[in-house]
N, C-alpha and C. Protein backbone atom coordinates (compact mmCIF):
# COMPACT_ATOMS: atom_id res chain seq x y z
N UNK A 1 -57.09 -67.83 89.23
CA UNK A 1 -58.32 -67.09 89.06
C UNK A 1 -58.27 -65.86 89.96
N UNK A 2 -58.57 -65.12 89.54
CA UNK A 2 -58.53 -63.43 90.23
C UNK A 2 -60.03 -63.29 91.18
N UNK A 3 -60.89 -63.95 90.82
CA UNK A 3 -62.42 -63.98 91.65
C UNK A 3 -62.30 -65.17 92.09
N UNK A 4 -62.84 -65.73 93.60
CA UNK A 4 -63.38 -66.66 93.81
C UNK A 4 -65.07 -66.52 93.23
N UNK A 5 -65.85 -65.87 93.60
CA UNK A 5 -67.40 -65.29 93.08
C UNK A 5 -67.21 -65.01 91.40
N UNK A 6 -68.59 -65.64 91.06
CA UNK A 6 -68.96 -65.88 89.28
C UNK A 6 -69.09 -64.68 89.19
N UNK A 7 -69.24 -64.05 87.76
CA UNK A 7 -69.69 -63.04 87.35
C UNK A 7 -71.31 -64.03 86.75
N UNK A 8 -72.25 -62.11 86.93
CA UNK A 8 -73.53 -62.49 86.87
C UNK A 8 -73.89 -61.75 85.51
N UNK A 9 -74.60 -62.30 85.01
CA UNK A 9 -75.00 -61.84 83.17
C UNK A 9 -76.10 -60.56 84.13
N UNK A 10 -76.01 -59.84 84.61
CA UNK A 10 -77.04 -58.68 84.38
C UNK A 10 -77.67 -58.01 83.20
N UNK A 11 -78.36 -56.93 83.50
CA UNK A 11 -78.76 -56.36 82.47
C UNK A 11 -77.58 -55.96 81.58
N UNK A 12 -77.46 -55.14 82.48
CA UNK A 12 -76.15 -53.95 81.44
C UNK A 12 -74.59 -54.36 81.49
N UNK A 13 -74.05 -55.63 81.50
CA UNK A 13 -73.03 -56.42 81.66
C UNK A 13 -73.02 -57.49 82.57
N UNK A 14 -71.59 -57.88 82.77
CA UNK A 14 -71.29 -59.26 83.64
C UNK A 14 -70.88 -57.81 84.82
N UNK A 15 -71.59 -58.94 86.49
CA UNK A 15 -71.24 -58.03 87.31
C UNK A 15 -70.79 -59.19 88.30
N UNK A 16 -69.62 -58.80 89.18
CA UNK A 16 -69.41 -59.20 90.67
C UNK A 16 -70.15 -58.47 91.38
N UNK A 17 -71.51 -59.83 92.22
CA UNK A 17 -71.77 -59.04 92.91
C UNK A 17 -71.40 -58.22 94.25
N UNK A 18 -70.52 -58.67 95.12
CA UNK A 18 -69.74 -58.60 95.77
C UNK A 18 -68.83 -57.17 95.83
N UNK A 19 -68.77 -57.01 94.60
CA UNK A 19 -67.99 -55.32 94.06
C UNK A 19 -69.35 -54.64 93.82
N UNK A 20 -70.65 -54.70 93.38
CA UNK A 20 -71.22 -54.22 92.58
C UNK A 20 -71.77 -53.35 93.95
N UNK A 21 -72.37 -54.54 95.23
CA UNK A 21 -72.68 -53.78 96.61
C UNK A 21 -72.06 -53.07 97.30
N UNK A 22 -70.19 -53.34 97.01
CA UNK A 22 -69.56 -52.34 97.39
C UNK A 22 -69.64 -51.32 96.99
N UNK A 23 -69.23 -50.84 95.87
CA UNK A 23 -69.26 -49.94 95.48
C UNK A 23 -70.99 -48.94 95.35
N UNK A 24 -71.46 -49.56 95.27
CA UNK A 24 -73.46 -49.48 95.26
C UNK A 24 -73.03 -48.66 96.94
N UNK A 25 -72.89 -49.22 97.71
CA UNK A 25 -72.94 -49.09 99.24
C UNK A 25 -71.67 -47.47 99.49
N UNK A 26 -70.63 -47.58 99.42
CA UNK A 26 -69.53 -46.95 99.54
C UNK A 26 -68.61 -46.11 98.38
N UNK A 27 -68.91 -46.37 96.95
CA UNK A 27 -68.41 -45.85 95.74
C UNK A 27 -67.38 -46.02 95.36
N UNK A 28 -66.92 -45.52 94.33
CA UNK A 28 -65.26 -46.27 93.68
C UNK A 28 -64.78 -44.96 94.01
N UNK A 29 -64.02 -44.94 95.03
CA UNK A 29 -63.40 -43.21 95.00
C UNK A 29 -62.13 -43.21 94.52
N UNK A 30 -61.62 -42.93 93.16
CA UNK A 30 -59.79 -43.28 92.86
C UNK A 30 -59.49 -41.89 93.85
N UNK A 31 -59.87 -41.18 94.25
CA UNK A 31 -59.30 -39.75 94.91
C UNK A 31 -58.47 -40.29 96.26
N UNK A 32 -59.09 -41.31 97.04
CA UNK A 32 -58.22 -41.47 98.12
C UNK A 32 -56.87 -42.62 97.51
N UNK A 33 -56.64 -42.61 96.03
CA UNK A 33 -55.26 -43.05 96.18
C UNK A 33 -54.56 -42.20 96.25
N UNK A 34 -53.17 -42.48 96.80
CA UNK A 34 -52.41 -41.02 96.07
C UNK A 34 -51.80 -40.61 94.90
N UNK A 35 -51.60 -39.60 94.65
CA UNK A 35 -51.48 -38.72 92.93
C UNK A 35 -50.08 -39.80 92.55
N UNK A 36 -49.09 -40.50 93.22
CA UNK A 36 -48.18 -41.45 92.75
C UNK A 36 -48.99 -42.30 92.05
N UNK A 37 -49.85 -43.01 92.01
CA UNK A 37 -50.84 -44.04 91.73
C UNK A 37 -52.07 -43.83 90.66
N UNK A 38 -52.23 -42.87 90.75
CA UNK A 38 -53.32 -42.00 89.72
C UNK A 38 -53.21 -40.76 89.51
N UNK A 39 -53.25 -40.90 88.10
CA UNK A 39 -53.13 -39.64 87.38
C UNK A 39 -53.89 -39.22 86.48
N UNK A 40 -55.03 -37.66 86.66
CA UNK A 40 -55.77 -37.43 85.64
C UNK A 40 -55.27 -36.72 84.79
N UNK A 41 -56.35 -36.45 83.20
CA UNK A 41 -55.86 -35.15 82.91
C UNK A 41 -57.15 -34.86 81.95
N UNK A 42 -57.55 -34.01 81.94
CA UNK A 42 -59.35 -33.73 81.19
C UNK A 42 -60.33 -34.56 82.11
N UNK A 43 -59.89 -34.59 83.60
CA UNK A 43 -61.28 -35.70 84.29
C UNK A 43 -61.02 -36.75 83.60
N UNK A 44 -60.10 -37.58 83.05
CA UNK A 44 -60.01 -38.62 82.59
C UNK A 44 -58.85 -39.23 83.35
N UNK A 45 -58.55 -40.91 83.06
CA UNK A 45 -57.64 -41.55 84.34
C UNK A 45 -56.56 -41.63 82.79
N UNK A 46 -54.94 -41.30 82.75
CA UNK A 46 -53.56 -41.59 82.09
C UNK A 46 -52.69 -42.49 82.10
N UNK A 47 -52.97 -42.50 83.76
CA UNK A 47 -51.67 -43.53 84.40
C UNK A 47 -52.42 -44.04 85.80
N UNK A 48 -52.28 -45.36 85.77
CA UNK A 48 -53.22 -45.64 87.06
C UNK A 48 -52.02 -46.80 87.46
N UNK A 49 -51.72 -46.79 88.68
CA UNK A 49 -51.28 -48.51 89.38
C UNK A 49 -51.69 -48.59 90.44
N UNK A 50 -53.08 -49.12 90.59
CA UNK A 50 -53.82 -49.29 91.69
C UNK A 50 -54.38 -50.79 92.07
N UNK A 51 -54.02 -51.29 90.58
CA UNK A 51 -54.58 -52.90 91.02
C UNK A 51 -54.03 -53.89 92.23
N UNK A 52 -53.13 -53.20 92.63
CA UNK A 52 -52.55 -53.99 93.34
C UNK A 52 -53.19 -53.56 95.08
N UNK A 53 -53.67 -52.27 94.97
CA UNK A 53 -54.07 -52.25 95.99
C UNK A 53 -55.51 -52.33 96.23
N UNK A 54 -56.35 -52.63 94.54
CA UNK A 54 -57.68 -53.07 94.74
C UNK A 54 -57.58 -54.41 95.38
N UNK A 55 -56.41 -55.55 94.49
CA UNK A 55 -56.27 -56.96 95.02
C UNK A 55 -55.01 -56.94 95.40
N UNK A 56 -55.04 -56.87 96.63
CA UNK A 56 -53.43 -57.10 97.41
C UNK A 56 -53.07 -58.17 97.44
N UNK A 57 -53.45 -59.34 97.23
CA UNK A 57 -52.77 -60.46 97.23
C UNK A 57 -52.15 -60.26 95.79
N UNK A 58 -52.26 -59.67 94.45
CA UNK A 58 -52.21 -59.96 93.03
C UNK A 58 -51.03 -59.86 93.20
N UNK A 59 -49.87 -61.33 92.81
CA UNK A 59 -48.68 -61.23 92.48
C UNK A 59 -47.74 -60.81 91.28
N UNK A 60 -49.04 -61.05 90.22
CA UNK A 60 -48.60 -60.83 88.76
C UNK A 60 -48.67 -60.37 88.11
N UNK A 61 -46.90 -59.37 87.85
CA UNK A 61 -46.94 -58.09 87.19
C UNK A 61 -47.95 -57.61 86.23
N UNK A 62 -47.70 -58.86 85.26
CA UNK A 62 -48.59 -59.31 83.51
C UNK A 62 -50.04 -59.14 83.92
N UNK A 63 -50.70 -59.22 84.92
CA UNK A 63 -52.15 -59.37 85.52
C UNK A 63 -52.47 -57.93 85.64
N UNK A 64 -51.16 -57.49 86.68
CA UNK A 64 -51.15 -56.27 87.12
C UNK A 64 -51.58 -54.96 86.38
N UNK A 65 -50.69 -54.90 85.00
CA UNK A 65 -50.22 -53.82 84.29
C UNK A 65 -51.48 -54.18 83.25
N UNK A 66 -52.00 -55.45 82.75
CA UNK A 66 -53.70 -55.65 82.06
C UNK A 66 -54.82 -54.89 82.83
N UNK A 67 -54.62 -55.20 84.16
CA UNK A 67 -55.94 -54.54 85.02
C UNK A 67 -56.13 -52.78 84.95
N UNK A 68 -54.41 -52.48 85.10
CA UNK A 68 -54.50 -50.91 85.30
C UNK A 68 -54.47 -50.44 83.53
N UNK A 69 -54.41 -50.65 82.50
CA UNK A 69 -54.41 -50.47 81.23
C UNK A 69 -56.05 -50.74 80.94
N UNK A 70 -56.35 -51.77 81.89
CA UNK A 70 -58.18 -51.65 81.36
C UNK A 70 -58.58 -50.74 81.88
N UNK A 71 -58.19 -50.32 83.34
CA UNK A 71 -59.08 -49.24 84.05
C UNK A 71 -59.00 -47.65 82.75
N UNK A 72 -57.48 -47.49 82.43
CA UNK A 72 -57.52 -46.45 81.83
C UNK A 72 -57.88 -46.77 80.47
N UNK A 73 -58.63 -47.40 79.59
CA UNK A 73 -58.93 -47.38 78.62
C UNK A 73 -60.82 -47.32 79.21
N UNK A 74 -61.18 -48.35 80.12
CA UNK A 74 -62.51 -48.23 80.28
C UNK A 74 -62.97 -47.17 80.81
N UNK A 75 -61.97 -46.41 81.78
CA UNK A 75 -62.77 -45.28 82.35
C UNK A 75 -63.09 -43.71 81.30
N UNK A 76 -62.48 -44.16 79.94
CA UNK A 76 -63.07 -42.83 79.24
C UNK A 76 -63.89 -43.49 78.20
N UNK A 77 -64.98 -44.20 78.65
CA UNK A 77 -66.11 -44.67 78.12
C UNK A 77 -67.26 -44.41 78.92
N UNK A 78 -67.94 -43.39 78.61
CA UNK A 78 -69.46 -43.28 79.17
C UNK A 78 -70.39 -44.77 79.27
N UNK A 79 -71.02 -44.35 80.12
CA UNK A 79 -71.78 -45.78 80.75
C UNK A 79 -72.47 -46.27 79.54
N UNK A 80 -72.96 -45.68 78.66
CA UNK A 80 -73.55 -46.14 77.56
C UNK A 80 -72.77 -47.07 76.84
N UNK A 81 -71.32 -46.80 76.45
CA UNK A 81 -70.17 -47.23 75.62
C UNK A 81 -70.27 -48.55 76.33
N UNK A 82 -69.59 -48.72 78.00
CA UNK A 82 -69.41 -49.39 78.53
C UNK A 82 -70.46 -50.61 78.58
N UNK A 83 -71.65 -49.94 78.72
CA UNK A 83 -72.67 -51.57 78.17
C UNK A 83 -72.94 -51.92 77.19
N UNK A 84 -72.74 -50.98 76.17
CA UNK A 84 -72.62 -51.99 74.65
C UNK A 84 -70.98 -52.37 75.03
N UNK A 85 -70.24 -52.45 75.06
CA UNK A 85 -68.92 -53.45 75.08
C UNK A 85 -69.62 -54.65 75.92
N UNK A 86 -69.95 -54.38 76.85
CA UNK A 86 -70.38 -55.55 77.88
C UNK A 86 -71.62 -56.54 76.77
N UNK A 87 -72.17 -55.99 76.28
CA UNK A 87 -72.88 -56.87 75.43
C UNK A 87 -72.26 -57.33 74.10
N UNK A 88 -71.28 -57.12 74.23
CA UNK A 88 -70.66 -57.81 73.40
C UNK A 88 -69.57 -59.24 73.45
N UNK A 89 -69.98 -59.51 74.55
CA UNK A 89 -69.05 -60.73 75.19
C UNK A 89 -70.27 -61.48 74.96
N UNK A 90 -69.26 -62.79 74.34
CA UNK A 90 -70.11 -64.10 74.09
C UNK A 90 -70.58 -64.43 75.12
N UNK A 91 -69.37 -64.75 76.07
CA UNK A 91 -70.57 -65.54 77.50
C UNK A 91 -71.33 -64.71 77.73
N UNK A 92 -71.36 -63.48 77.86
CA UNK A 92 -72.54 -62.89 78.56
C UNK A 92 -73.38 -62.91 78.02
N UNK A 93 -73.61 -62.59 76.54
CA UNK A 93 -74.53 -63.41 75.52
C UNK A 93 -75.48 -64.34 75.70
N UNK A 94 -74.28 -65.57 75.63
CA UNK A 94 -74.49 -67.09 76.38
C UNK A 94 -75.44 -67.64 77.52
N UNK A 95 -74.99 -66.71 78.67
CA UNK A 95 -75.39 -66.56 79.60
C UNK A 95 -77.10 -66.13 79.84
N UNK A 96 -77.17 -64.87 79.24
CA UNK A 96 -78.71 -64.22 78.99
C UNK A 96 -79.67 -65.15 77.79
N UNK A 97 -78.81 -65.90 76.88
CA UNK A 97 -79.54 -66.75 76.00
C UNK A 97 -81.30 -66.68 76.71
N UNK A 98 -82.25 -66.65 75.70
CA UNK A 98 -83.69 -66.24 75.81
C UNK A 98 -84.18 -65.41 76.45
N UNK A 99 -83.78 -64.06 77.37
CA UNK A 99 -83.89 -63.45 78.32
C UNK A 99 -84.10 -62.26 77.37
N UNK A 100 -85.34 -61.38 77.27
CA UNK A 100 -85.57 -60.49 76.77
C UNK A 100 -84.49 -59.37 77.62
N UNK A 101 -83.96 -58.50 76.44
CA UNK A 101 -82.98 -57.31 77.18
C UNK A 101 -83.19 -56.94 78.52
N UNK A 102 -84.45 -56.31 78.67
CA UNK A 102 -84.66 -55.86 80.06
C UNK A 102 -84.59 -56.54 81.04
N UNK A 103 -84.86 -57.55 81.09
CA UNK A 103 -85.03 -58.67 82.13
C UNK A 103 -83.56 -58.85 82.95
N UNK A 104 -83.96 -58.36 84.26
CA UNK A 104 -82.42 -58.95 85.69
C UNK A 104 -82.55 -60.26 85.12
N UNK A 105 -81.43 -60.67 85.65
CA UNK A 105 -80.87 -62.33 85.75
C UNK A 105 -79.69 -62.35 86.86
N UNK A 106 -80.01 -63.33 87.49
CA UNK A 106 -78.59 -64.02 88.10
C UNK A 106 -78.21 -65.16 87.70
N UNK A 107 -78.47 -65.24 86.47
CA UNK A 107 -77.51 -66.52 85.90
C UNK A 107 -76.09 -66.05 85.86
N UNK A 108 -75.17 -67.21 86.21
CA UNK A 108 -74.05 -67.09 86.19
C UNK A 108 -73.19 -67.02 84.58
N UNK A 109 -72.01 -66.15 84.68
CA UNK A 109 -71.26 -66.42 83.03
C UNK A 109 -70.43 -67.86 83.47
N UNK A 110 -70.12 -68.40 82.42
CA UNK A 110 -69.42 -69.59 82.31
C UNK A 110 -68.60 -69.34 81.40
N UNK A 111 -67.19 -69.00 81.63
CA UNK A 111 -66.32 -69.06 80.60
C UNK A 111 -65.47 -70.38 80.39
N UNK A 112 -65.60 -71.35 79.16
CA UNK A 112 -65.11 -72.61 79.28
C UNK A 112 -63.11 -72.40 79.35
């Protein structure tokens, strides 16, 4: 498992909260990697290998090269895009079951 901490059905997707305060608190800055590691081109991310230094323990390549292929496919999705995808996951679905849209939740996702 890559998280010890659940993901939480929020409003606008499944969130770690744990990342969500980080970044809330301090921001996702890809600028302090270096240009070996990230690469833009139109303000958009091409080539990223940074997962390893988001999770330094991550041993596995196959884990590795999924994480940095999501970053660059998710990061040229406006926040809008990005929470309809997020509402489109069953557990999270699952998860919000009877919860009018707007409504916070910290129910946890459960992926069986």
């Amino acid at each position: 498992m890559l998280f010890d901490e659940k993901f939480e059905a929020w409003v606008y997707g499944p969130v770690l909260r744990e990342i969500y305060y980080h970044t809330r608190d301090y921001g996702l800055f890809f600028n302090y990697f270096p240009s070996s590691e990230i690469k833009f081109r139109d303000n958009k991310i091409v080539e990223i290998k940074t997962s390893k230094k988001i999770i330094p323990d991550l041993k596995n390549e196959t884990v590795c090269k999924l994480i940095d292929e999501a970053l660059i496919d998710y990061s040229k999705l406006s926040a809008m895009l990005l929470v309809a995808e997020a509402h489109k996951s069953e557990y999270w679905i699952k998860a919000r079951n009877g919860l009018d849209i707007s409504l916070p939740s910290d129910r946890d996702i459960i992926i069986n």
